[in-house]
N, C-alpha and C. Protein backbone atom coordinates (compact mmCIF):
# COMPACT_ATOMS: atom_id res chain seq x y z
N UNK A 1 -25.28 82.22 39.88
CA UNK A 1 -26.45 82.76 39.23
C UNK A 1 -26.40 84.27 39.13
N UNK A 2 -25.80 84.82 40.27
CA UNK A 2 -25.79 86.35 40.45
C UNK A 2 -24.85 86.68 38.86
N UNK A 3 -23.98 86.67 38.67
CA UNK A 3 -23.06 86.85 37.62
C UNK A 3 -23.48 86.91 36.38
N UNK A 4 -24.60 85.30 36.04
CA UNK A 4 -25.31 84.86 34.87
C UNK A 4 -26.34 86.08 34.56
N UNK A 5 -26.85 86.03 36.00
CA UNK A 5 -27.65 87.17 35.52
C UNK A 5 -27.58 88.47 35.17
N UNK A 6 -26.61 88.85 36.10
CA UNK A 6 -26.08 90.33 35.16
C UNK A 6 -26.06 90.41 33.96
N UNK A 7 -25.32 89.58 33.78
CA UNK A 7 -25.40 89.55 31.91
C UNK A 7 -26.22 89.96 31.11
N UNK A 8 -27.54 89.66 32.12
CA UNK A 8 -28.72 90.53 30.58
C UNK A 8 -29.37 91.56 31.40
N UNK A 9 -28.79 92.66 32.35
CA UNK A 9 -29.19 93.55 33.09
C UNK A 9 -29.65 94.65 31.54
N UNK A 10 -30.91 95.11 31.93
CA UNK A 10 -31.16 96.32 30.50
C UNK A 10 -30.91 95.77 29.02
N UNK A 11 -31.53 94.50 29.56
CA UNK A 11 -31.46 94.04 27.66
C UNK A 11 -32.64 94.26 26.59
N UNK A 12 -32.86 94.13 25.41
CA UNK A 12 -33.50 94.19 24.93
C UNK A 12 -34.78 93.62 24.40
N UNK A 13 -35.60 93.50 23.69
CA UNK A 13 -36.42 92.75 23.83
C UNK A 13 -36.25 91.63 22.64
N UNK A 14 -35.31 91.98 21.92
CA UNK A 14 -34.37 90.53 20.73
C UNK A 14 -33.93 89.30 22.59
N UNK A 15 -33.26 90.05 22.78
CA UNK A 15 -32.79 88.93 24.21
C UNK A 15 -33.73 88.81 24.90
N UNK A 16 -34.71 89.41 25.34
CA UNK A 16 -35.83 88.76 25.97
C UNK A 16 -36.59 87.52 25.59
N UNK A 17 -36.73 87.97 23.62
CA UNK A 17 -37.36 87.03 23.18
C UNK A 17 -36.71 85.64 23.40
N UNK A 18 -35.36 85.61 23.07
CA UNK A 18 -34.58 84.80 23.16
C UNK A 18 -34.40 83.97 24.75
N UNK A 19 -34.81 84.69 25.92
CA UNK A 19 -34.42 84.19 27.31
C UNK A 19 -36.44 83.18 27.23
N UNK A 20 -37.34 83.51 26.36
CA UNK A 20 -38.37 82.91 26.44
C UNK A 20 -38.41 81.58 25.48
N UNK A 21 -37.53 81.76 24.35
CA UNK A 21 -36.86 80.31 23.41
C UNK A 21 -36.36 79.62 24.32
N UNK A 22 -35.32 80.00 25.54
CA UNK A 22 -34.40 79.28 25.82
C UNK A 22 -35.33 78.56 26.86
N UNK A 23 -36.36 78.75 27.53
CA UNK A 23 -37.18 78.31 29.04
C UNK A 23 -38.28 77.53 27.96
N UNK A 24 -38.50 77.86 26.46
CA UNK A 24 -39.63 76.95 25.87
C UNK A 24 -38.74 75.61 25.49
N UNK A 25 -37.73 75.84 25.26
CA UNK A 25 -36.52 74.69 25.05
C UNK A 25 -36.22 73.72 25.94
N UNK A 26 -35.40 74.64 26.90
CA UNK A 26 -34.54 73.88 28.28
C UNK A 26 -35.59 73.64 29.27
N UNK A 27 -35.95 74.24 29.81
CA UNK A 27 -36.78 74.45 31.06
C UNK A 27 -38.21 73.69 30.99
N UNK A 28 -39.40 74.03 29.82
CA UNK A 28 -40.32 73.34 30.09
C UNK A 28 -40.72 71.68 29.93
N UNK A 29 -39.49 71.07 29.19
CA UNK A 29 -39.97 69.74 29.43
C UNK A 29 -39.60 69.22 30.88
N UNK A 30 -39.50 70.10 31.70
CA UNK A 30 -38.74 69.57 33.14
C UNK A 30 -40.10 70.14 33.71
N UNK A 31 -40.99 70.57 33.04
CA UNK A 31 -42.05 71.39 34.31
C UNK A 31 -43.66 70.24 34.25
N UNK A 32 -43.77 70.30 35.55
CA UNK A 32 -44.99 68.82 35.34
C UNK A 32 -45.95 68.98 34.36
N UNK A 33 -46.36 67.59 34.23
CA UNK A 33 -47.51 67.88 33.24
C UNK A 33 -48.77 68.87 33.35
N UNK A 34 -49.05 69.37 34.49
CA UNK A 34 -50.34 69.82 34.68
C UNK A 34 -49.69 71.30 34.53
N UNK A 35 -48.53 71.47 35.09
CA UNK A 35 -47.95 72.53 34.83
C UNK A 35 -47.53 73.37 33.59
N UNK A 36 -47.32 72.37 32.52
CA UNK A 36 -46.91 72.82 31.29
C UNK A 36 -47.70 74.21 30.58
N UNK A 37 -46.51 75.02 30.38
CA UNK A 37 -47.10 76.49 29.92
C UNK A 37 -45.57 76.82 29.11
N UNK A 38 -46.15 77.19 28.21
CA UNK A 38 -45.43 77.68 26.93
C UNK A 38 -45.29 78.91 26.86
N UNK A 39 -44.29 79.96 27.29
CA UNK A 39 -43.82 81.20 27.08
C UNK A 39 -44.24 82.13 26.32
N UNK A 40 -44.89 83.57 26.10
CA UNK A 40 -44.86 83.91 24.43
C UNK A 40 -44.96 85.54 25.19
N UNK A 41 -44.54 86.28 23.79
CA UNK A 41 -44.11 88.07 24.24
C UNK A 41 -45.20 88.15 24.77
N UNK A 42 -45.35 89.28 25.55
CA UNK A 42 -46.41 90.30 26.71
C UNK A 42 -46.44 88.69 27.86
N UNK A 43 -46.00 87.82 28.24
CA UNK A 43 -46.14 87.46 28.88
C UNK A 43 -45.74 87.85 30.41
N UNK A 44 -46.26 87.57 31.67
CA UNK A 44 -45.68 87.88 32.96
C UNK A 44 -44.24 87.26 32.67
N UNK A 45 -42.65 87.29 32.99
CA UNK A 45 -41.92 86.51 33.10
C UNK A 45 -40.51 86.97 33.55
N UNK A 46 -40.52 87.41 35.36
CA UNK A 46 -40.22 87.32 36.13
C UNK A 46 -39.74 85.76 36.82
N UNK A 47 -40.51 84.94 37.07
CA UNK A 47 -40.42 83.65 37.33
C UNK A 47 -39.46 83.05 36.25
N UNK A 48 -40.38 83.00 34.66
CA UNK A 48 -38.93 82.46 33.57
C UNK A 48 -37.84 82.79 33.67
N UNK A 49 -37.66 84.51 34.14
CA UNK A 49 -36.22 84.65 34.01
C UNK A 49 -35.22 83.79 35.13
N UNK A 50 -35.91 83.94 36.52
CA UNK A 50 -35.17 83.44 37.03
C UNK A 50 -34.95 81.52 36.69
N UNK A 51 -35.92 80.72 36.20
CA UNK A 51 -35.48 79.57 36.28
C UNK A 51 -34.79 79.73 34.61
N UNK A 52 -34.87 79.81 34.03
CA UNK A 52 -33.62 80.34 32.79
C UNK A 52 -32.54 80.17 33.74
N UNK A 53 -32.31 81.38 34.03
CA UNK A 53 -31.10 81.12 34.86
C UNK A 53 -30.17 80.23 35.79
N UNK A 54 -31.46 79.66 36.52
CA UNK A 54 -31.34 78.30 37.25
C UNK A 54 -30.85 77.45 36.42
N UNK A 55 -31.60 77.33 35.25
CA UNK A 55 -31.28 76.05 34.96
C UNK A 55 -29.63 76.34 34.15
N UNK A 56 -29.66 77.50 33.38
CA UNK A 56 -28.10 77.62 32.75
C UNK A 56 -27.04 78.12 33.80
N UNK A 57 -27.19 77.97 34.96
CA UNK A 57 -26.19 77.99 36.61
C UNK A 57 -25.91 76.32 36.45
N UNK A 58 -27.14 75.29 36.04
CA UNK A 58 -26.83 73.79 36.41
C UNK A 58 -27.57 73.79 37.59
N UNK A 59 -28.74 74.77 38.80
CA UNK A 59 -29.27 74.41 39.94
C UNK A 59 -30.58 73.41 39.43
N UNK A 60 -30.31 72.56 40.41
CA UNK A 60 -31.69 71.33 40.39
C UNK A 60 -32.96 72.73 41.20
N UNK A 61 -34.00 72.93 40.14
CA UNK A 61 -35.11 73.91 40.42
C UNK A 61 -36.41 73.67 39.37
N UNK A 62 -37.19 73.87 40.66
CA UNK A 62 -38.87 73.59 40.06
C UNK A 62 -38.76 74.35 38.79
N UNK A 63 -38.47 74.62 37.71
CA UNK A 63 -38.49 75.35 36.44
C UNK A 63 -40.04 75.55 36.55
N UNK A 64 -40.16 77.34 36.29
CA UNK A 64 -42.03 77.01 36.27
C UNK A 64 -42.25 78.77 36.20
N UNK A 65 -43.07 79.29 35.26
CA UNK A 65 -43.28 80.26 34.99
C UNK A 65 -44.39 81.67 35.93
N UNK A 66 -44.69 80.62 37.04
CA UNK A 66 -45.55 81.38 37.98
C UNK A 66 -44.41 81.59 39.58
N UNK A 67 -44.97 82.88 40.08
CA UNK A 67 -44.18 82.45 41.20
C UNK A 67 -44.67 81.80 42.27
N UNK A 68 -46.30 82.12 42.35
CA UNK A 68 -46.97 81.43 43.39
C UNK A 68 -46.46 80.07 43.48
N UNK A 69 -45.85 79.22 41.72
CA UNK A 69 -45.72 77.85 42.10
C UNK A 69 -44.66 77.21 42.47
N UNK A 70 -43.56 78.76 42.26
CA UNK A 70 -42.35 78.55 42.85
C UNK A 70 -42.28 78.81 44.33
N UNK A 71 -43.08 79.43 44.79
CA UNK A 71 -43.15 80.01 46.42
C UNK A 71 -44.07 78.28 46.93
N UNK A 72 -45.00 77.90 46.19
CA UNK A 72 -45.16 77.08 46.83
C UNK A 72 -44.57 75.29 46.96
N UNK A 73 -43.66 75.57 45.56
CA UNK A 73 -42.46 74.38 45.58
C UNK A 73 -41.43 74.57 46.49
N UNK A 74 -41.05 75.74 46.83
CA UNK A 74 -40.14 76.19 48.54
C UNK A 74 -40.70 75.57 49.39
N UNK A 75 -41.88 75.75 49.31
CA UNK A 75 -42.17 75.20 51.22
C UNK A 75 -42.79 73.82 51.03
N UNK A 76 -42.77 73.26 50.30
CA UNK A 76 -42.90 71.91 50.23
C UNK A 76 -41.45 71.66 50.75
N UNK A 77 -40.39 71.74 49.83
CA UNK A 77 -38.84 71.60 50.42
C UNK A 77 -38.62 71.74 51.58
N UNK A 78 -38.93 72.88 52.35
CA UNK A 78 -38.92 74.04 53.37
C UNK A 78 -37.35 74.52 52.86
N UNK A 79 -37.31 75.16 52.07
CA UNK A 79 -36.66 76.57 51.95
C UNK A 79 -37.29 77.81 51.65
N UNK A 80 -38.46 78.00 51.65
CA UNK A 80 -39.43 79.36 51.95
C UNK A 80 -39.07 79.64 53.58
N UNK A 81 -38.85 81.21 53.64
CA UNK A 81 -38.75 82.01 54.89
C UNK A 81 -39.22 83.06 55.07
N UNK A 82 -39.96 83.52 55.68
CA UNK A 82 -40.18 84.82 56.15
C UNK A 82 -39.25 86.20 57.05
N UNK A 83 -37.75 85.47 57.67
CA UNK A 83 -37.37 85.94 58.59
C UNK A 83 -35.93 86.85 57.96
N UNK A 84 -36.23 87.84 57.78
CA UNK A 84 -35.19 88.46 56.43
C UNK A 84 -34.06 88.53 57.21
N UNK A 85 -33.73 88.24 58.92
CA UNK A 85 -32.31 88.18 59.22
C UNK A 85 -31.76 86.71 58.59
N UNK A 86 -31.98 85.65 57.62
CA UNK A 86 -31.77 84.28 57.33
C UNK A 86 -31.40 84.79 55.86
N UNK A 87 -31.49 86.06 55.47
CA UNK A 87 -31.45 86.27 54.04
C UNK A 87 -29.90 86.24 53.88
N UNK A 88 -29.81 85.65 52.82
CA UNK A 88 -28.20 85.88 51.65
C UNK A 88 -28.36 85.89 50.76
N UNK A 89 -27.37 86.83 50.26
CA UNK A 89 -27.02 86.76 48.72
C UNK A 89 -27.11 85.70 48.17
N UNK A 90 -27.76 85.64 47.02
CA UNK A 90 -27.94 84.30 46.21
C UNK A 90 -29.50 83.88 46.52
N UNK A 91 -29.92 83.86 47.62
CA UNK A 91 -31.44 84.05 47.53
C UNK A 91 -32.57 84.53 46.58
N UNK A 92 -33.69 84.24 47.10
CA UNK A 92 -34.87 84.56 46.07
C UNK A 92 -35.27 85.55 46.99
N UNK A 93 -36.15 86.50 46.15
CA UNK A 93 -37.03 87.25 47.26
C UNK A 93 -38.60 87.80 46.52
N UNK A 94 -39.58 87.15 47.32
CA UNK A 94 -40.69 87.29 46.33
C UNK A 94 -41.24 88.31 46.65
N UNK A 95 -42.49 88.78 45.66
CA UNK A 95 -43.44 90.53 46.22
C UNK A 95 -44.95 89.86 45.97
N UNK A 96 -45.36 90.64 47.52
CA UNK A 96 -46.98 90.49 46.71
C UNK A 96 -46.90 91.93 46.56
N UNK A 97 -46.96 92.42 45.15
CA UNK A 97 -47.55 94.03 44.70
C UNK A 97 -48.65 94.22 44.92
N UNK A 98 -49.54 93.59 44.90
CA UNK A 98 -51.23 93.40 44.85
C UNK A 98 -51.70 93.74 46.59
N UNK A 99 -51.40 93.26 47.47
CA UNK A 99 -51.66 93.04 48.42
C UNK A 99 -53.22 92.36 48.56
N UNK A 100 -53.03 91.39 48.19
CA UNK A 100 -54.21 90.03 47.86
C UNK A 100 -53.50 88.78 48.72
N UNK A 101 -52.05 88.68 48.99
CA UNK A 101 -51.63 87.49 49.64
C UNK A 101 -51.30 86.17 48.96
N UNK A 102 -51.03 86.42 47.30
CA UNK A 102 -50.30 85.65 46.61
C UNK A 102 -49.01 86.27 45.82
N UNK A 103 -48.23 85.67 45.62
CA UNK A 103 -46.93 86.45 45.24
C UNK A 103 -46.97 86.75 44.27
N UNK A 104 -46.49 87.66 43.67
CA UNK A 104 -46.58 87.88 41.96
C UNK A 104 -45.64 88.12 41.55
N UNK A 105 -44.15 88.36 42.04
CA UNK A 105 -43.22 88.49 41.33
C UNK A 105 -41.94 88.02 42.74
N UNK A 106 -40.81 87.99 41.40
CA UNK A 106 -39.48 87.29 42.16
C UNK A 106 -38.47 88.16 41.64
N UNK A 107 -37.23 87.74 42.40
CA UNK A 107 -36.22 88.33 42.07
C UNK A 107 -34.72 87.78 43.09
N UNK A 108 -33.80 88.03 42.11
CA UNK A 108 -32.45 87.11 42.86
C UNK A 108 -31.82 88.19 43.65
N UNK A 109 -31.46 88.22 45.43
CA UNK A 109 -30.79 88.78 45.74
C UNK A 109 -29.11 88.77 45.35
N UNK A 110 -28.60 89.91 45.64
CA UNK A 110 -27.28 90.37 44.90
C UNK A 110 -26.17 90.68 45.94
N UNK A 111 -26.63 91.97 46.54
CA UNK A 111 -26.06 92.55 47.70
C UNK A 111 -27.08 92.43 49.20
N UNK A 112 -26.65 92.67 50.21
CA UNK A 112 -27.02 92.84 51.27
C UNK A 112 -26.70 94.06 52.28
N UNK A 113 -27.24 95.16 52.53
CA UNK A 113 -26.84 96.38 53.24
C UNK A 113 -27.65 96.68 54.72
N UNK A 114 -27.36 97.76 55.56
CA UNK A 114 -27.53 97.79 56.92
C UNK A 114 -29.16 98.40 56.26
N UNK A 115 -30.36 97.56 56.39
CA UNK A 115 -31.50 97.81 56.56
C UNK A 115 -32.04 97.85 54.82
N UNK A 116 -31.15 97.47 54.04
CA UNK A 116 -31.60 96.98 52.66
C UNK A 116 -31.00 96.12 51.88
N UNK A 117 -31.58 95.53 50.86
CA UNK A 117 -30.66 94.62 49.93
C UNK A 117 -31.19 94.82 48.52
N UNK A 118 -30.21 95.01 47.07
CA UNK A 118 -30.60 94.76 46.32
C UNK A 118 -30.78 93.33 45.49
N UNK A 119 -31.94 93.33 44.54
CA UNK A 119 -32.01 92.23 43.50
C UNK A 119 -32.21 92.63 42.11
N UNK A 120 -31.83 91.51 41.64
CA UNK A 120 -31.82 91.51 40.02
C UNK A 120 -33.06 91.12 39.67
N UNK A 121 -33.97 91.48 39.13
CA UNK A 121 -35.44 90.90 38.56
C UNK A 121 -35.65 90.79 36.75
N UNK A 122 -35.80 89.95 36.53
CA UNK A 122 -36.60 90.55 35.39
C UNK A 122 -38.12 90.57 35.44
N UNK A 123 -38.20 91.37 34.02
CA UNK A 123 -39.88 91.82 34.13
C UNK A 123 -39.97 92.97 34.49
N UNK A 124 -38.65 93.53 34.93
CA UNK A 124 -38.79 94.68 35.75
C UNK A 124 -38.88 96.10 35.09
N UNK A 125 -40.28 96.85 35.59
CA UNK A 125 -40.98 98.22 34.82
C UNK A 125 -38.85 99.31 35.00
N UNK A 126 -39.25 100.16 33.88
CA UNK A 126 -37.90 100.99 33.84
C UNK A 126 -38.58 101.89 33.08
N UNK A 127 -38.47 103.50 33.93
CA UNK A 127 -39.21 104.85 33.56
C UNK A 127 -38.35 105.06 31.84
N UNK A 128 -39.41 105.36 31.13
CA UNK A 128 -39.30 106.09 30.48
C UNK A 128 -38.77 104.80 29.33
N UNK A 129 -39.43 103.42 29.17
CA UNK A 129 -39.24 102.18 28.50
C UNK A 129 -40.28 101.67 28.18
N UNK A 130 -40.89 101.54 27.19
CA UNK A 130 -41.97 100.56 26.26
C UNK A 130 -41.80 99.15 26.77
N UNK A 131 -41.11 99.14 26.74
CA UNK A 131 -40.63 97.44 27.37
C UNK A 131 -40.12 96.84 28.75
N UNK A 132 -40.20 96.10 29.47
CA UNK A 132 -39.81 95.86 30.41
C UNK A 132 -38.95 95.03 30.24
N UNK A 133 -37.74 94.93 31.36
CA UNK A 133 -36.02 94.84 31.37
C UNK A 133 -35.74 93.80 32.50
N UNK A 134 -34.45 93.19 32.51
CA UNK A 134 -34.02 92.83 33.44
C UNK A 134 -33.32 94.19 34.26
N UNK A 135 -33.26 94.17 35.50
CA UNK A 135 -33.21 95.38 36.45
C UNK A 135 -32.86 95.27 37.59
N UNK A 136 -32.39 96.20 38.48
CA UNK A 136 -32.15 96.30 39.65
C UNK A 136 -33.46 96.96 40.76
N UNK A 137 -33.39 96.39 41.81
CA UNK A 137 -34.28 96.78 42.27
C UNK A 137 -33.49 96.94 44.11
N UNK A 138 -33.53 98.14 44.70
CA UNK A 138 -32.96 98.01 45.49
C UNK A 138 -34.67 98.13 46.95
N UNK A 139 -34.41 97.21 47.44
CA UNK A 139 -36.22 97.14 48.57
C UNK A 139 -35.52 97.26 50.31
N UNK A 140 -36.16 98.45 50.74
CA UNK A 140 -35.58 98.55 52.15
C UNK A 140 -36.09 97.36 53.11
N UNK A 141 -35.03 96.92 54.07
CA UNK A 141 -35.80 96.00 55.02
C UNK A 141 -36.82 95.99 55.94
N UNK A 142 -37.50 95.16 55.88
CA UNK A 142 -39.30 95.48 56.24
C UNK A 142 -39.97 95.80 55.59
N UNK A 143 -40.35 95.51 54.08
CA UNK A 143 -40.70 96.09 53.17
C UNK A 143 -42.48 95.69 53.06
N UNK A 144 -43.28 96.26 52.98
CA UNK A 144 -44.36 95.75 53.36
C UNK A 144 -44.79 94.70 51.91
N UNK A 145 -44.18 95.33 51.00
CA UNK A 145 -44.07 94.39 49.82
C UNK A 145 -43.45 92.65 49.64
N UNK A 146 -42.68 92.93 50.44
CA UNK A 146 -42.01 91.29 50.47
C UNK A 146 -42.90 90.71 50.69
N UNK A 147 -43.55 89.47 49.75
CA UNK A 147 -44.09 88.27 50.49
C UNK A 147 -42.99 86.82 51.43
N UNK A 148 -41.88 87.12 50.77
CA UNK A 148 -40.70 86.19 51.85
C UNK A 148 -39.73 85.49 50.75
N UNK A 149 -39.41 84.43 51.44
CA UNK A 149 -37.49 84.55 50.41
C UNK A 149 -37.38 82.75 50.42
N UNK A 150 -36.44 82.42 49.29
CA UNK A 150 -36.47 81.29 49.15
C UNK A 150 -34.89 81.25 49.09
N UNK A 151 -34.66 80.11 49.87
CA UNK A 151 -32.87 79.48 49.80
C UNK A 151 -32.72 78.82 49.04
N UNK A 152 -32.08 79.10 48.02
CA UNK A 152 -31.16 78.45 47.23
C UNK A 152 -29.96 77.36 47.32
């Protein structure tokens, strides 16, 4: 997935549109009925990007455009964690930005370093851009932002 996703690191918003065709295509007839939500521009889609990806990797994944419903399809499984020494590359790692105590955004870990790790997100704000990008995001460990991490 790490690889797949590079691929559209700083893309445009022609490929954005296109990564929201491909999750109204592939991805949502796999998402439950009550769940069903149809993609469209200015949307949140952080969550799409990553199950896009999931699903064109081939991973069996809750496809689903929120992350709360991906954080809370983890711990039904139990692969939701809180304990960032359990983290690896290839992982999820969610944020509450809000500090309200629901998650609002995701992102695929990449690297792992002594007291940080970066991820790939999309959705992700980039200074001095009208549009928001797929991106790097590098978050020190202990981040008061992390809401916690999902195994892949």
């Amino acid at each position: 997935m790490i690889k797949l996703s590079a691929i559209f690191l700083d893309c445009n918003l022609e490929v954005i549109d296109n990564l929201i065709k491909y999750y109204n295509v592939n991805c949502y007839p796999h998402v439950s009925k009550e769940r069903k939500y149809k993609m469209k521009r200015g949307d949140s889609w952080c969550a799409m990007f990553i199950s896009v990806i999931a699903h064109m990797s081939g991973f069996n994944f809750e496809y689903e455009v929120s992350v709360n419903e991906i954080v809370k399809s983890a711990k039904i499984r139990g692969d939701f964690f809180c304990d960032e020494t359990l983290l690896r590359v290839g992982d999820l790692v969610t944020y509450n930005w809000n500090d309200d105590s629901i998650p609002d955004h995701i992102g695929l870990v990449f690297e792992i370093g002594d007291g940080w790790f970066d991820v790939i997100e999309g959705n992700k704000k980039v200074v001095n851009r009208v549009n928001n990008t797929v991106g790097v995001r590098r978050v020190i460990s202990d981040s008061n932002n992390v809401f916690g991490y999902i195994k892949l």
